[in-house]
C-alpha atoms as a PDB file:
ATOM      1  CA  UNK A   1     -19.584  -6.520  -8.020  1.00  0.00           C
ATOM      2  CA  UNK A   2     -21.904  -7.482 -10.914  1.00  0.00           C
ATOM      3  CA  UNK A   3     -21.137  -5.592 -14.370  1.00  0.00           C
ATOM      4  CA  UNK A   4     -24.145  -6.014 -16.923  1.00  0.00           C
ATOM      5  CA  UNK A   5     -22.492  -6.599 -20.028  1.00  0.00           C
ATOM      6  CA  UNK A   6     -24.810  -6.440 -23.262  1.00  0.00           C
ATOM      7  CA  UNK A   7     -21.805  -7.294 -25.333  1.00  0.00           C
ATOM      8  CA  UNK A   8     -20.252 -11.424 -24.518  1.00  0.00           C
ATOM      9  CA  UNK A   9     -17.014 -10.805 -26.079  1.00  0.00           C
ATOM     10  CA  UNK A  10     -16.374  -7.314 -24.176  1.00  0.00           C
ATOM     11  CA  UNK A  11     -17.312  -8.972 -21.606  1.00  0.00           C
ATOM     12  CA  UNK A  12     -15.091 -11.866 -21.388  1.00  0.00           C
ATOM     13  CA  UNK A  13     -11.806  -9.157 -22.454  1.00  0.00           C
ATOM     14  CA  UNK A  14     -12.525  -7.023 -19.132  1.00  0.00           C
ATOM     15  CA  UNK A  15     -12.822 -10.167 -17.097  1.00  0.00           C
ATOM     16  CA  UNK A  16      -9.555 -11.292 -18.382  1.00  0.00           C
ATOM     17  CA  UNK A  17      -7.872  -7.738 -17.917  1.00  0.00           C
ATOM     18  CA  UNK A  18      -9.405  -8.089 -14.688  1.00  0.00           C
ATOM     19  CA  UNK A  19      -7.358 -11.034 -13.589  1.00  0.00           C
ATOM     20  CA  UNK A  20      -4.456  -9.932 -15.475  1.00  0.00           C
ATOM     21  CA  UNK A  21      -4.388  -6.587 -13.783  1.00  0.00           C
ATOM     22  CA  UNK A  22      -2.455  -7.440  -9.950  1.00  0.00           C
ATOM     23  CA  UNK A  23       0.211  -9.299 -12.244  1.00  0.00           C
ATOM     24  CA  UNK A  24       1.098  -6.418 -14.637  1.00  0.00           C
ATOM     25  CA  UNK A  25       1.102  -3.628 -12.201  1.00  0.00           C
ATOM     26  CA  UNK A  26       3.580  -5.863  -9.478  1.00  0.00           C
ATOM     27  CA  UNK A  27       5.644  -6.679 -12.539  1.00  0.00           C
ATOM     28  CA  UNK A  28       5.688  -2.883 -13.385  1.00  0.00           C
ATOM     29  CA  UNK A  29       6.284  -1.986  -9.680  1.00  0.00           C
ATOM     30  CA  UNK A  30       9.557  -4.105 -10.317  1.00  0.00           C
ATOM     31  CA  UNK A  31      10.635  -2.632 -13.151  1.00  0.00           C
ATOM     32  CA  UNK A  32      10.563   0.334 -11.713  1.00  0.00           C
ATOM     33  CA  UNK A  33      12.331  -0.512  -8.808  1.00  0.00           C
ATOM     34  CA  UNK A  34      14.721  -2.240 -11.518  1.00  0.00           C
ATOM     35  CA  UNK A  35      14.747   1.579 -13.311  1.00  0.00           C
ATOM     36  CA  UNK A  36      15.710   3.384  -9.869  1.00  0.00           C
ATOM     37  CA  UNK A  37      18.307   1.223  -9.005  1.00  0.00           C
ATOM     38  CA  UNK A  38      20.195   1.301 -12.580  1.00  0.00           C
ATOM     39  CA  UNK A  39      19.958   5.120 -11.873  1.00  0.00           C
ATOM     40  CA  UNK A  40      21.512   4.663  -8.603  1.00  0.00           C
ATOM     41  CA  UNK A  41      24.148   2.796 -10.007  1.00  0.00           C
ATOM     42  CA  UNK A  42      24.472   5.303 -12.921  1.00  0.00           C
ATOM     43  CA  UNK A  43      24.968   8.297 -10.588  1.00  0.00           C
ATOM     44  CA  UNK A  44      26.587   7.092  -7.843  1.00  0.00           C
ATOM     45  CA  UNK A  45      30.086   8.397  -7.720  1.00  0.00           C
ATOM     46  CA  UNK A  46      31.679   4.720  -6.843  1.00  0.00           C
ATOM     47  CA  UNK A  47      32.983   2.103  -8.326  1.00  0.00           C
ATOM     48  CA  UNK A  48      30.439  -1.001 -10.141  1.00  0.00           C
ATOM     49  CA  UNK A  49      31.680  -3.816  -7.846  1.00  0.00           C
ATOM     50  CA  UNK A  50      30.259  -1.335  -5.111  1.00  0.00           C
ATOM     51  CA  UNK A  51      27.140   0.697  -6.690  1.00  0.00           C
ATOM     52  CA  UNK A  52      25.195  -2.567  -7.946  1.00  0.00           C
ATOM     53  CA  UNK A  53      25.151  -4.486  -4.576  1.00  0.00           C
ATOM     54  CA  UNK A  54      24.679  -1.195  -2.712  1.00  0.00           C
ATOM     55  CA  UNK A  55      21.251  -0.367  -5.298  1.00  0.00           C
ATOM     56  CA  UNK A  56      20.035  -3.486  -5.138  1.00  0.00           C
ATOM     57  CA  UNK A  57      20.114  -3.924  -1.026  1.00  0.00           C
ATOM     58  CA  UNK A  58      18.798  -0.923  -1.851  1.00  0.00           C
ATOM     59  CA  UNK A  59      15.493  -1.688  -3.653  1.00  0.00           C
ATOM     60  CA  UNK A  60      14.770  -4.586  -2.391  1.00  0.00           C
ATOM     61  CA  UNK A  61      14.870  -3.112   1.113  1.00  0.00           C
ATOM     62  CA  UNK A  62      12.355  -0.749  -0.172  1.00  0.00           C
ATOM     63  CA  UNK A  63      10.248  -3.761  -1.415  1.00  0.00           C
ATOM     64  CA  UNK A  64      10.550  -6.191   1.873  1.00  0.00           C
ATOM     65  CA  UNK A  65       9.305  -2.699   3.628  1.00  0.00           C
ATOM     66  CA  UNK A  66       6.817  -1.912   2.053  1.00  0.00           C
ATOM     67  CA  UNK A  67       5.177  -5.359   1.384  1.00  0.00           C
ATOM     68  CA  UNK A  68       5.691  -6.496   4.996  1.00  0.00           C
ATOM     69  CA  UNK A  69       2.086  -6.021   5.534  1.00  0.00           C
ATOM     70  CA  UNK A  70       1.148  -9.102   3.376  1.00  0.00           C
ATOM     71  CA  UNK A  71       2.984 -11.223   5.571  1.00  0.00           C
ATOM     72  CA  UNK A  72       1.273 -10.280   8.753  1.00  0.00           C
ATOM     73  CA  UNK A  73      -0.642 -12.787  10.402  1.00  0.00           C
ATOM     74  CA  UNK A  74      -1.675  -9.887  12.982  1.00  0.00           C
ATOM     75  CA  UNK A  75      -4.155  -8.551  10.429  1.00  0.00           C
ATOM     76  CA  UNK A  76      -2.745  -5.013  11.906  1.00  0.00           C
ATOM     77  CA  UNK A  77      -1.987  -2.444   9.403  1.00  0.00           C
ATOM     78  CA  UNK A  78       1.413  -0.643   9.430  1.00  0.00           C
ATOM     79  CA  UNK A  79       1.990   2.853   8.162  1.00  0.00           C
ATOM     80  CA  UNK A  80       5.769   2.452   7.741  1.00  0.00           C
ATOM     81  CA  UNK A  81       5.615   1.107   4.109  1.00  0.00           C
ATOM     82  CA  UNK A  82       3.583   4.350   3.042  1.00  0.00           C
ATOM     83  CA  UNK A  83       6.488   6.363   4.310  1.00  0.00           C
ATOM     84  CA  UNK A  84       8.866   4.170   3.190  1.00  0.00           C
ATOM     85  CA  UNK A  85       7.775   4.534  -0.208  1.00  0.00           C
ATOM     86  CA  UNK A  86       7.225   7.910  -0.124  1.00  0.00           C
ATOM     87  CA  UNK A  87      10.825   8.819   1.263  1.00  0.00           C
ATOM     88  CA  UNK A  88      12.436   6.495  -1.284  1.00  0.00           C
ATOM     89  CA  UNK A  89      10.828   8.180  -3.963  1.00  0.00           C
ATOM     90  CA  UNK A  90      11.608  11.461  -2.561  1.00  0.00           C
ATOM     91  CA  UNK A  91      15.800  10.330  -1.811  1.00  0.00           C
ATOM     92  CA  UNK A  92      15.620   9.050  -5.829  1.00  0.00           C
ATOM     93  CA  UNK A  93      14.102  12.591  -6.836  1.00  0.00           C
ATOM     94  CA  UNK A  94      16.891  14.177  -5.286  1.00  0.00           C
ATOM     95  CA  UNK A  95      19.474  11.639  -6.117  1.00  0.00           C
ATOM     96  CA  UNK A  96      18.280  12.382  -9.699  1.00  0.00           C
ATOM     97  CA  UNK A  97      17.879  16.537  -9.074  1.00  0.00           C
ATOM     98  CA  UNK A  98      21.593  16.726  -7.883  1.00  0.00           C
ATOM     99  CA  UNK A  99      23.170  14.164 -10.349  1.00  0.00           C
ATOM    100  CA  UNK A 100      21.961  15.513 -13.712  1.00  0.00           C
ATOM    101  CA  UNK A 101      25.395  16.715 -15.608  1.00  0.00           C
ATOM    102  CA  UNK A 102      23.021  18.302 -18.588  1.00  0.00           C
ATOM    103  CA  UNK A 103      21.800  22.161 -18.184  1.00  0.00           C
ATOM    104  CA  UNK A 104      19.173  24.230 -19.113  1.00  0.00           C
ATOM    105  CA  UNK A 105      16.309  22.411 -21.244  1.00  0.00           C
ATOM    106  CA  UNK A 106      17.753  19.335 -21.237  1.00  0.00           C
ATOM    107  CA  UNK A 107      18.582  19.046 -17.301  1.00  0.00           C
ATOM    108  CA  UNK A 108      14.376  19.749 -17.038  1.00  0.00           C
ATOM    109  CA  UNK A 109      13.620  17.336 -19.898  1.00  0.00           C
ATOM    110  CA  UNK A 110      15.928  14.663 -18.329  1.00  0.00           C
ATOM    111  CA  UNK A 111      14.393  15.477 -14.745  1.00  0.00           C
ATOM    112  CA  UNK A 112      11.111  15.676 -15.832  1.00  0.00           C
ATOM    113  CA  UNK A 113      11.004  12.253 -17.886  1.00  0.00           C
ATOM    114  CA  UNK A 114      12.896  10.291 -15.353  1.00  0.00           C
ATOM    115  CA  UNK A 115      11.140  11.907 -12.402  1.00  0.00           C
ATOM    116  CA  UNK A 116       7.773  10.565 -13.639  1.00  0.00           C
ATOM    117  CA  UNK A 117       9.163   7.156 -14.284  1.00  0.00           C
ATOM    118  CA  UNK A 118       9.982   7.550 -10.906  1.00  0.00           C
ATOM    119  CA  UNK A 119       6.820   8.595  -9.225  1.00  0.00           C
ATOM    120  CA  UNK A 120       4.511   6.505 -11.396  1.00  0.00           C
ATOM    121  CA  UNK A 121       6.556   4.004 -10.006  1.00  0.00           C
ATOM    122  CA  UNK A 122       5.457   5.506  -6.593  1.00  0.00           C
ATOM    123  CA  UNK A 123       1.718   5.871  -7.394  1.00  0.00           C
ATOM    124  CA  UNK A 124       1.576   2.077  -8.459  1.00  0.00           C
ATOM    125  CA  UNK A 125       2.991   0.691  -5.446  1.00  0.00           C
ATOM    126  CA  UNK A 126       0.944   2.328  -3.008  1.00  0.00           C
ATOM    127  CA  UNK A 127      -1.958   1.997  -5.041  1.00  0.00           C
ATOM    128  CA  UNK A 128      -1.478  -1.696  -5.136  1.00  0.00           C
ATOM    129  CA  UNK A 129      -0.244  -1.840  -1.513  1.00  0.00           C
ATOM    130  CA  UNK A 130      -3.867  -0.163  -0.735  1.00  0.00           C
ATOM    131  CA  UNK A 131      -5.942  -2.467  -2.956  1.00  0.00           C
ATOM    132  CA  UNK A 132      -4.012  -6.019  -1.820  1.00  0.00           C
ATOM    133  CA  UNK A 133      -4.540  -4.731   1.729  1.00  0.00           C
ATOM    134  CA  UNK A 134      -7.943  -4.545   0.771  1.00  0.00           C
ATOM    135  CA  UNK A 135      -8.471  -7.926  -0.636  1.00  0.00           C
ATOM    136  CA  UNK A 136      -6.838  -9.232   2.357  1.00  0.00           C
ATOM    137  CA  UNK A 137      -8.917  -7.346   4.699  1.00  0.00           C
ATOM    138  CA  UNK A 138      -5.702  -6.128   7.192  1.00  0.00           C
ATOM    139  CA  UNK A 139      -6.862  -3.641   8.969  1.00  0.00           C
ATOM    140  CA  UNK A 140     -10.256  -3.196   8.683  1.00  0.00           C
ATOM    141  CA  UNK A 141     -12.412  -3.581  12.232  1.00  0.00           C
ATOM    142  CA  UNK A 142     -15.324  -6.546  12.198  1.00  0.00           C
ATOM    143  CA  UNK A 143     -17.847  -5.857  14.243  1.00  0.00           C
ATOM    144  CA  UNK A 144     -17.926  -8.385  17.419  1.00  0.00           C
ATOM    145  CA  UNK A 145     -21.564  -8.933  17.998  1.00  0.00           C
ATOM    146  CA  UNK A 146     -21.544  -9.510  22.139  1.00  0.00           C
ATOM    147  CA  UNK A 147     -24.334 -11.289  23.986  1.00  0.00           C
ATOM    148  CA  UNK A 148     -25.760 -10.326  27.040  1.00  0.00           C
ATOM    149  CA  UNK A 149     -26.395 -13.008  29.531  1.00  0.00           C
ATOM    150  CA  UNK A 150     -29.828 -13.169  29.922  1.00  0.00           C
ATOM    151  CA  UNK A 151     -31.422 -12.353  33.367  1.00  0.00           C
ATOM    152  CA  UNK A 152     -32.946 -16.206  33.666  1.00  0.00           C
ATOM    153  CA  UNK A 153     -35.342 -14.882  36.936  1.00  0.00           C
ATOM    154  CA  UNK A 154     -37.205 -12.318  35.583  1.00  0.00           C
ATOM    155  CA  UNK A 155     -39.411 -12.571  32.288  1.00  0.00           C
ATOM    156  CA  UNK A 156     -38.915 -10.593  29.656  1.00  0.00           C
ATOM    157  CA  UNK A 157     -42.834  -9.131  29.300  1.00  0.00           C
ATOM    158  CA  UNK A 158     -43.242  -8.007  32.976  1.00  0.00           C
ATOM    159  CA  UNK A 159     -41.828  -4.599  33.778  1.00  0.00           C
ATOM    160  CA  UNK A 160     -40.362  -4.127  37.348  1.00  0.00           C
ATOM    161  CA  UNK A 161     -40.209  -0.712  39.003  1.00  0.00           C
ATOM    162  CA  UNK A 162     -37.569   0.718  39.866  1.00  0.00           C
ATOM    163  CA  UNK A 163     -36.893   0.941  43.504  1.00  0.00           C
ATOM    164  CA  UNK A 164     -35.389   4.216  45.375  1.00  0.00           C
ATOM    165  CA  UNK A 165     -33.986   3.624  48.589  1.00  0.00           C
ATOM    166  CA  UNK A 166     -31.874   5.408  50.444  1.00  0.00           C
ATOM    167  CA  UNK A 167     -29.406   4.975  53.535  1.00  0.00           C
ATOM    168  CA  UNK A 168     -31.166   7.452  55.590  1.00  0.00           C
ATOM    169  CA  UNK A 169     -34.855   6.464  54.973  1.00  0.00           C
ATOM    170  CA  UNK A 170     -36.869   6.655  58.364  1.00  0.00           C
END
């Protein structure tokens, strides 16, 4: 897509943001998986030795899921990492929800605040799941143009008629 840029300089910033961009949002995507998994490890009622290994097979089970699709040679699209990310976000909402300790204002403020780390988290990895699927064109149909053989005894300018026969003509 062509942008008409009067200004050079403004110009040259959004084409750098531009490349910049698929960098900064996987690197946030794995801070927030990062973020999610300190929280599992912060609420979970086991011991450290246990809860780190057990959030990080965790997340990154959630990653190799959901960014399967860029490995497939198939060019098929899947809809398990959609679901995948949505139920892991969901599970960390309520993982979150039921392990608060505060009450009242803070339990909303702490819910609230952490919840949207969470889900932005969310929106940014589907959002770039959609967009690299995109760039790498899984999924989408290409039209096969076909060829008909052509009929090599009859010309293309003269018309034939049709002929109507039937099995009990007289």
């Amino acid at each position: 897509m062509e942008k008409n840029f009067s200004n050079v300089r403004f110009e040259m910033l959004f084409r750098d943001i531009e490349h910049a961009m698929p960098q900064v949002i996987f690197n946030g995507i794995i801070i927030t998986y990062l973020i999610t998994a300190s929280l599992n490890v912060f609420f979970l009622p086991l011991p450290l030795y246990l809860s780190i290994p057990a959030a990080l097979v965790l997340q990154f089970g959630r990653f190799a899921v959901v960014f399967i699709d860029f490995l497939n040679p198939s060019a098929k699209r899947s809809t398990l990492p959609n679901k995948v990310a949505l139920g892991a976000t969901i599970v960390a909402l309520l993982e979150l929800w039921f392990a608060l300790s505060f009450e009242g204002r803070e339990f909303y403020a702490m819910f609230l605040f952490v919840g949207a780390i969470i889900c932005f988290g969310y929106v940014l990895e589907i959002t770039f799941i959609d967009k690299g699927i995109e760039a790498y064109g899984i999924g989408t149909k290409v039209k096969v143009k076909r060829q008909r053989k052509a009929n090599l005894n009859r010309s293309t300018t003269q018309a034939t008629p049709i002929r109507w026969t039937s099995r009990f003509a007289l």
